[in-house]
Protein backbone atom coordinates (compact mmCIF):
# COMPACT_ATOMS: atom_id res chain seq x y z
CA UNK A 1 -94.00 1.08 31.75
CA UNK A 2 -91.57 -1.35 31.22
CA UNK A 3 -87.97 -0.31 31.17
CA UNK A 4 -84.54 -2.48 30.28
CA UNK A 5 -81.68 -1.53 32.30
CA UNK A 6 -78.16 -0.22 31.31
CA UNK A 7 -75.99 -2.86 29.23
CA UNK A 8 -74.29 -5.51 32.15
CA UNK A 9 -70.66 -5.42 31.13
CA UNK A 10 -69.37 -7.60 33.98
CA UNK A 11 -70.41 -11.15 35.28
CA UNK A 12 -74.31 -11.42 34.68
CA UNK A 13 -76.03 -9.68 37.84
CA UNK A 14 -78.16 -13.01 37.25
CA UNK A 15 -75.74 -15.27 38.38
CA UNK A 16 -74.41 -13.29 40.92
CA UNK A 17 -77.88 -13.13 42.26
CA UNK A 18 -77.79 -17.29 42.25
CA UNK A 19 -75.10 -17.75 44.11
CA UNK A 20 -76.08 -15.28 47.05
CA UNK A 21 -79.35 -17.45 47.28
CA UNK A 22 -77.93 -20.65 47.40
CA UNK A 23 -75.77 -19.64 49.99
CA UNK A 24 -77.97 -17.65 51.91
CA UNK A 25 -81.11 -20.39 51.39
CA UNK A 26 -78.71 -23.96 51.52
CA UNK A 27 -75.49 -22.98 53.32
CA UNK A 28 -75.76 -20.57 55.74
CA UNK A 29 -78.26 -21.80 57.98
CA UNK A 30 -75.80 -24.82 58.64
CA UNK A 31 -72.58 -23.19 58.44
CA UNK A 32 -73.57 -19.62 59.23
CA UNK A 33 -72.31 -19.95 62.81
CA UNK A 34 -68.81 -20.93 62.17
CA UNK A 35 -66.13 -18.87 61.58
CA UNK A 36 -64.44 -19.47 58.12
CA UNK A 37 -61.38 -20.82 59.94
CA UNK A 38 -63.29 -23.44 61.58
CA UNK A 39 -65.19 -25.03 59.03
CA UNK A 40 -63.89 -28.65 58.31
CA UNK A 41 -64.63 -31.31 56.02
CA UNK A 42 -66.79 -33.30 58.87
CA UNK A 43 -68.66 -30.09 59.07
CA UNK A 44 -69.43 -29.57 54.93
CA UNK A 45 -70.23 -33.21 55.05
CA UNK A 46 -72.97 -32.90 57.61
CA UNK A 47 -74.45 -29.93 55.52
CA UNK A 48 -74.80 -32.45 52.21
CA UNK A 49 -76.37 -35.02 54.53
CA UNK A 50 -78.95 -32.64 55.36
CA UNK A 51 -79.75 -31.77 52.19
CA UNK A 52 -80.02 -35.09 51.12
CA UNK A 53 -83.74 -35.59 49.78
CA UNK A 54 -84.93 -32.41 50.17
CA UNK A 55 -82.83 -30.75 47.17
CA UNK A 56 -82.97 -31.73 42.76
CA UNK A 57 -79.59 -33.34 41.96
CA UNK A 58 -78.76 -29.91 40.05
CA UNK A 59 -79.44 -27.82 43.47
CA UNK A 60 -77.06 -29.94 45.24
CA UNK A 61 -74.31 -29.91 43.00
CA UNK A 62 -74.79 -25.89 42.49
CA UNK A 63 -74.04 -25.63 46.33
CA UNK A 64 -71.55 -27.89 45.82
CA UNK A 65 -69.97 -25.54 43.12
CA UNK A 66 -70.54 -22.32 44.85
CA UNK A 67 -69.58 -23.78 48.29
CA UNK A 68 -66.43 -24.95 46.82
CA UNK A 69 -65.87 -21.71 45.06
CA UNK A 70 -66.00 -19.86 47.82
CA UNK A 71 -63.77 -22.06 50.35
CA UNK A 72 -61.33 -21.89 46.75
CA UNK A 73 -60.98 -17.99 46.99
CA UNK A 74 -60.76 -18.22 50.64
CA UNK A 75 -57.56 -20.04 50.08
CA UNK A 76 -56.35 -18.10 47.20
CA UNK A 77 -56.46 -14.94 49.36
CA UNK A 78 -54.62 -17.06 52.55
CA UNK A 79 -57.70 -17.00 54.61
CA UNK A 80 -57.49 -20.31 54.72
CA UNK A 81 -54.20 -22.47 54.57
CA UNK A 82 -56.40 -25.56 53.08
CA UNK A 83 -59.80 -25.77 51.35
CA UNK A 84 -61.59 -28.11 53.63
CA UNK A 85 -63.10 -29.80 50.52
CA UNK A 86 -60.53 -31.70 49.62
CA UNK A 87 -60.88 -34.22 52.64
CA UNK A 88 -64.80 -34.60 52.05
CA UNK A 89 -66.49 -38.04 51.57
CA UNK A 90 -69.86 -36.91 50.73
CA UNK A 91 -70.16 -35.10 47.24
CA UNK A 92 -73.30 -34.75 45.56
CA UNK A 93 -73.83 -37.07 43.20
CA UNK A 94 -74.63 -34.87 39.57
CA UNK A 95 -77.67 -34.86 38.06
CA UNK A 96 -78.84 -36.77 35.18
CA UNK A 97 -78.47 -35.24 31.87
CA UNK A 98 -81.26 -33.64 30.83
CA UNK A 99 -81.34 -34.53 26.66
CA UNK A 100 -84.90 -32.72 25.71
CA UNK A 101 -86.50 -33.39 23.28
CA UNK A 102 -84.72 -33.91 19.62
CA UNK A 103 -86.49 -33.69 17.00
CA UNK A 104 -85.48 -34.52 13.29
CA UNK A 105 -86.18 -32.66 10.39
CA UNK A 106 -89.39 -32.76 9.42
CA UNK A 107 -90.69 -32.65 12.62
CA UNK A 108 -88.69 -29.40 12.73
CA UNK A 109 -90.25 -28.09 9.88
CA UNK A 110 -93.88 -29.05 10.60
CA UNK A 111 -93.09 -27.23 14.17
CA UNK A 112 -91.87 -24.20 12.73
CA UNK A 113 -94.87 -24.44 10.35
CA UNK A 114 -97.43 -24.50 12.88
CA UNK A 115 -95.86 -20.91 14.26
CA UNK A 116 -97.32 -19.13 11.31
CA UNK A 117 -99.51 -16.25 11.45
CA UNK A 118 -98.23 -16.03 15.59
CA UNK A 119 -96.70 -13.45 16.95
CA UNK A 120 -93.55 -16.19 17.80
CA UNK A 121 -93.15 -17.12 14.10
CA UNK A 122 -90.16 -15.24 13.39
CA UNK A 123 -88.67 -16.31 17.26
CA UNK A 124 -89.13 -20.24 16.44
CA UNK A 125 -87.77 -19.65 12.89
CA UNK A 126 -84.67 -18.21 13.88
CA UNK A 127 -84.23 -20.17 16.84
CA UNK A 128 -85.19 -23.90 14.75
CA UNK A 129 -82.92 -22.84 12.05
CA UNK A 130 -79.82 -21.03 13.28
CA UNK A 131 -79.66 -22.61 17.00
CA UNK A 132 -79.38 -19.67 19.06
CA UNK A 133 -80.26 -19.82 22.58
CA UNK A 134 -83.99 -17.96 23.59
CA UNK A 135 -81.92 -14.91 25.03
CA UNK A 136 -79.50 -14.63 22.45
CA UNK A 137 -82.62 -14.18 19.75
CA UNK A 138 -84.34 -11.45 22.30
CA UNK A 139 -81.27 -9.75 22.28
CA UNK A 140 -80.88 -9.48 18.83
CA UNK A 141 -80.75 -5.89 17.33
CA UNK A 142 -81.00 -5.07 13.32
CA UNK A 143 -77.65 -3.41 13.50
CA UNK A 144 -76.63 -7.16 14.09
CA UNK A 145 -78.11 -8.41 10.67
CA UNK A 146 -75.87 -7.67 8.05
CA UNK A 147 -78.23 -8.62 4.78
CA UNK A 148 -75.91 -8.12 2.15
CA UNK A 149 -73.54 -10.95 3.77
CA UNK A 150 -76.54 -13.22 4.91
CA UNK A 151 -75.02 -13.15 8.55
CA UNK A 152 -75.95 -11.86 12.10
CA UNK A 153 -73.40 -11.37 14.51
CA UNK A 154 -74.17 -12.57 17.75
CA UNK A 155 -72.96 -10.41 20.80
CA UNK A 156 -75.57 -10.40 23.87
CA UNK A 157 -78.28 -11.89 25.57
CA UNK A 158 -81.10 -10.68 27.95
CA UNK A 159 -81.11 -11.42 31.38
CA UNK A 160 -84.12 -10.69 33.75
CA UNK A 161 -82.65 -9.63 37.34
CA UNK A 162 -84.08 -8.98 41.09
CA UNK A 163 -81.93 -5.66 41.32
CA UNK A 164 -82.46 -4.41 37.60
CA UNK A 165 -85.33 -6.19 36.08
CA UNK A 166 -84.56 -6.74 32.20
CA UNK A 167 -81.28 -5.62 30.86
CA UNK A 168 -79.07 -6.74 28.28
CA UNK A 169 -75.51 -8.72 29.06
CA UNK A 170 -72.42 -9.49 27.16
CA UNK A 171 -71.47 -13.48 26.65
CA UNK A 172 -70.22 -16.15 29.79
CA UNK A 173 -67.48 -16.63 27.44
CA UNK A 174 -65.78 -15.03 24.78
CA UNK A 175 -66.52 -17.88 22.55
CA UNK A 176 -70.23 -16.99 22.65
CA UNK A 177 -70.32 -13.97 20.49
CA UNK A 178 -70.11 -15.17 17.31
CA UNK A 179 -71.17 -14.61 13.10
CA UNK A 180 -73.07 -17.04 11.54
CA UNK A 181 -74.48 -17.06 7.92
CA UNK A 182 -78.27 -17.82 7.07
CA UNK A 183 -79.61 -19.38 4.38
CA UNK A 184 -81.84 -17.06 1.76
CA UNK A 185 -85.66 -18.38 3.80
CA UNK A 186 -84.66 -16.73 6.80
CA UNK A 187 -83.25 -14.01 5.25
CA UNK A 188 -86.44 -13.02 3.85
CA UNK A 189 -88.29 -13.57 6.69
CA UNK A 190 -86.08 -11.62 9.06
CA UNK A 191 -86.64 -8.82 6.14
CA UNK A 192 -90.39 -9.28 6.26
CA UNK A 193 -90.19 -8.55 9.99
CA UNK A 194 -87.99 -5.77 9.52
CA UNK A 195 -90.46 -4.00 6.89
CA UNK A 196 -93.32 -4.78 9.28
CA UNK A 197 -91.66 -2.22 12.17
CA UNK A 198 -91.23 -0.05 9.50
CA UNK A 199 -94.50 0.11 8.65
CA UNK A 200 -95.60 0.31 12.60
CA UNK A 201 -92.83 3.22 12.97
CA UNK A 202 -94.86 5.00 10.25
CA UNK A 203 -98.18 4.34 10.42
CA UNK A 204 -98.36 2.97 6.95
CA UNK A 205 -101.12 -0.07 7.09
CA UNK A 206 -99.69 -3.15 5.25
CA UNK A 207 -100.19 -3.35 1.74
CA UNK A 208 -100.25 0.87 1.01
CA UNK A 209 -97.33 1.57 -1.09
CA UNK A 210 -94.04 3.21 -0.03
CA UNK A 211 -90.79 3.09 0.15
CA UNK A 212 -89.64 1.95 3.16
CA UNK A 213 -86.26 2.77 2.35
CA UNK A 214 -87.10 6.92 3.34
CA UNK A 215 -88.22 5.25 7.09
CA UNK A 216 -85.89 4.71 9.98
CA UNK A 217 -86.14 2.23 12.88
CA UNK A 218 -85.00 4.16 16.02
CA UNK A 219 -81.75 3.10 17.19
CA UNK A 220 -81.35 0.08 18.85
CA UNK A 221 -84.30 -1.25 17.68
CA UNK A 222 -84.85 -4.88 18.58
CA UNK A 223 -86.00 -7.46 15.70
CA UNK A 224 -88.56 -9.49 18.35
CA UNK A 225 -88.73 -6.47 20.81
CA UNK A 226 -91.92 -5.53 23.31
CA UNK A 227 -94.13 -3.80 21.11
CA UNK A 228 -96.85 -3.02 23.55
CA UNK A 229 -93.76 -0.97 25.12
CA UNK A 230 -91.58 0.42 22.38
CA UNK A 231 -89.17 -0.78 19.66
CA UNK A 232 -85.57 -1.20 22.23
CA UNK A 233 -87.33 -3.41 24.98
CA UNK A 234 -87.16 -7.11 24.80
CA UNK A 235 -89.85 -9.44 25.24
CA UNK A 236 -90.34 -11.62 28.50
CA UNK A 237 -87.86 -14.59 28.37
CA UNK A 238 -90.37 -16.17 30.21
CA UNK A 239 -93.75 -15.54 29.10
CA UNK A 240 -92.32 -16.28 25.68
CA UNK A 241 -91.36 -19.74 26.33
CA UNK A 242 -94.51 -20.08 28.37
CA UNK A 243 -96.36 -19.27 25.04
CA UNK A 244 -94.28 -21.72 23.13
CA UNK A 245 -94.75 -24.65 25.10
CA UNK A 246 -98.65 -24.09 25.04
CA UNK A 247 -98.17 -23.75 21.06
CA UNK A 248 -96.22 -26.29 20.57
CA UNK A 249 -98.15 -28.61 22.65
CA UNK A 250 -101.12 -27.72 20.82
CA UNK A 251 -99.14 -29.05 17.87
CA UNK A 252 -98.28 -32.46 19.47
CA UNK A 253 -95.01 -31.53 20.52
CA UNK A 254 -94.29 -31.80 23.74
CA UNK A 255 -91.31 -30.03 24.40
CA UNK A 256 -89.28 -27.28 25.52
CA UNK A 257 -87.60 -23.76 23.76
CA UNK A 258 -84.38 -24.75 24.77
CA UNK A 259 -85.32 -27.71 22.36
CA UNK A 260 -85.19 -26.50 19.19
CA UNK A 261 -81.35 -25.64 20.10
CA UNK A 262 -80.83 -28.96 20.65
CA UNK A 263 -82.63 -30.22 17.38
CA UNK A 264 -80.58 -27.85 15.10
CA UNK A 265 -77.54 -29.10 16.77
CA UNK A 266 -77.91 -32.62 16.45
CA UNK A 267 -79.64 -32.56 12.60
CA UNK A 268 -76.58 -30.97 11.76
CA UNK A 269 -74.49 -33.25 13.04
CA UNK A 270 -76.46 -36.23 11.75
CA UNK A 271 -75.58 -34.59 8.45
CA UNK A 272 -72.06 -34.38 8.94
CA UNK A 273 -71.15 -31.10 9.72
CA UNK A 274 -68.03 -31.44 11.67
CA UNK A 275 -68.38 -30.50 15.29
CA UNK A 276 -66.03 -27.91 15.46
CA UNK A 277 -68.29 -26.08 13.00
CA UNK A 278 -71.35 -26.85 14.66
CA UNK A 279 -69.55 -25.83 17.88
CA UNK A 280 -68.62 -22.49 16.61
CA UNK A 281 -71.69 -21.67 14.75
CA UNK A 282 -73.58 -22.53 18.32
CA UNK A 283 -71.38 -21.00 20.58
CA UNK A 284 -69.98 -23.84 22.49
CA UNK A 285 -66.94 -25.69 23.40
CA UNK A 286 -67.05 -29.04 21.22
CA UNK A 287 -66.10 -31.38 23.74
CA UNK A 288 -69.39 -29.96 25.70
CA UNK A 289 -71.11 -30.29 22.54
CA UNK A 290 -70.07 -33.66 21.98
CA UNK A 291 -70.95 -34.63 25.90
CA UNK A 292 -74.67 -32.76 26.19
CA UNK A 293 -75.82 -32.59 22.66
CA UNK A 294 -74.76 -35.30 20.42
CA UNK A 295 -78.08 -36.96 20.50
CA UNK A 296 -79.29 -39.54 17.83
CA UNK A 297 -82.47 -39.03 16.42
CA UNK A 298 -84.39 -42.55 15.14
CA UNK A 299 -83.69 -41.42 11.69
CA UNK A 300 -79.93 -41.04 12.24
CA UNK A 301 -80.18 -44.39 14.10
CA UNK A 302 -81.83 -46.12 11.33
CA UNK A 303 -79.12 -44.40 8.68
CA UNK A 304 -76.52 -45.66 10.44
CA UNK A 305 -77.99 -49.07 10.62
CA UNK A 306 -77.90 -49.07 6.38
CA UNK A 307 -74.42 -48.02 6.38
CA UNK A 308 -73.38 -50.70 8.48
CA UNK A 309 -75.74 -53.09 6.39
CA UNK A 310 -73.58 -52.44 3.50
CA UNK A 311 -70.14 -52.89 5.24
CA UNK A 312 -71.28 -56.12 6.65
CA UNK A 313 -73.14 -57.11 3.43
CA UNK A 314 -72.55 -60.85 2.92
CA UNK A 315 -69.79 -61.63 5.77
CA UNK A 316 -72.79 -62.82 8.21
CA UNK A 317 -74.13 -65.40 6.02
């Protein structure tokens, strides 16, 4: 049976678990030899040659991160007098970014649309609509949904680790947790989920009348948890995504999860929220928001275009 692990409350194990294999797979077999104190620029510089070609952009610039990182703390704890990086003339070059797939609004809906009746329904909904991130939504308990307020507080993620398996893990920053408010459809659908569970918890078949108010979800219950293993563990981050793309391909789209994040983002934008709202309500800084996700859809293209056709109205003839 599958079991989630205690709540992380440090540094996601995840991460930590990243770092160690970039070192150990990418550093270490060219540096491993030297002593820390003899490592020097010509040396790091070497290593990035090496890699060169046989690494993704990202890879290489994540060694250069964590290499850097490390030779930082080295010096911030005088085990070194100078971080050798600084007199480097190979860095990796970063990687392109990566954009996704944006979609505009109807395409959003008819996506969402073609969810219903699967078991991901209520997943794509809230992710489409509110722009949570995939582990954010299968962390989500129904002590977070406060109905009366329309809002769900946002709080932790689930992260799937080599040394504990699934567990759930507070925020990279502090500006991740956050409350956002819903609009009355979602509402109702998270609602609809909720009496479903109640129903399972029961053994009441849908449709037999009750009130649902005399049953109790145990606590901690998860809105999207692992039903095939109880009502506190979370789903697969990966097997759900897997089962997105198929579905969504099946629908035309040709995308990924991390997508619909970007869609919600941008439509909103395109509508002029300000960014700082869209920022907050998303859980990022703005100026990252304005740098990674400020993508134009055609639509918003073609809007612009007619505002600018009014401006200019006459003063080209």
């Amino acid at each position: 049976m599958q079991s989630v692990a205690p709540d992380a409350t440090g540094p996601g194990n995840r991460s930590l678990e990243r770092y160690r294999d970039i070192l150990r797979l990418h550093v270490l077999p060219t540096l491993g030899d030297y002593k820390l104190q003899e490592i020097d620029a010509t040396d790091i510089d070497r290593l990035y040659i090496s890699l060169e070609g046989k690494l993704h952009a990202r890879t290489a610039q994540q060694v250069h991160n964590v290499l850097n990182a490390c030779l930082g703390a080295a010096v911030r704890t005088k085990k070194l007098a100078v971080n050798p990086m600084a007199a480097i003339t190979k860095v990796p070059r970063p990687p392109e970014p990566d954009h996704g797939t944006v979609l505009d609004d109807e395409q959003l809906r008819k996506l969402v649309q073609g969810f219903k009746g699967s078991s991901l329904f209520g997943i794509v909904s809230v992710a489409a609509f509110t722009g949570m991130r995939r582990n954010e939504i299968l962390a989500l308990r129904w002590s977070d949904l406060d109905a009366a307020k329309k809002t769900i507080r946002i709080e932790r993620s689930v992260e799937e680790t080599t040394t504990y398996g699934l567990r759930f893990k507070g925020p990279k920053r502090e500006s991740h947790k956050r409350t956002i408010t819903i609009d009355d459809d979602l509402l109702a659908l998270l609602l609809g989920e909720r009496d479903k569970l109640l129903r399972l918890v029961a053994g009441i078949p849908d449709g037999a009348a009750v009130d649902l108010g005399l049953i109790k979800l145990p606590e901690g219950a998860l809105m999207f948890p692992d039903l095939k293993v109880n009502f506190v563990t979370p789903r697969d981050p990966r097997r759900t995504s897997g089962m997105f793309v198929r579905q969504a391909a099946k629908l035309g789209f040709q995308m990924r999860f991390h997508d619909m994040r970007g869609s919600h983002e941008t439509l909103l934008l395109d509508n002029g929220v300000p960014v700082h709202v869209v920022a907050a309500r998303c859980g990022h800084d703005a100026a990252t928001l304005l740098r990674v996700y400020a993508k134009r859809t055609g639509k918003a293209d073609t809007s612009a275009a007619s505002v600018i056709s009014a401006i200019s109205k006459g003063s080209l003839k």
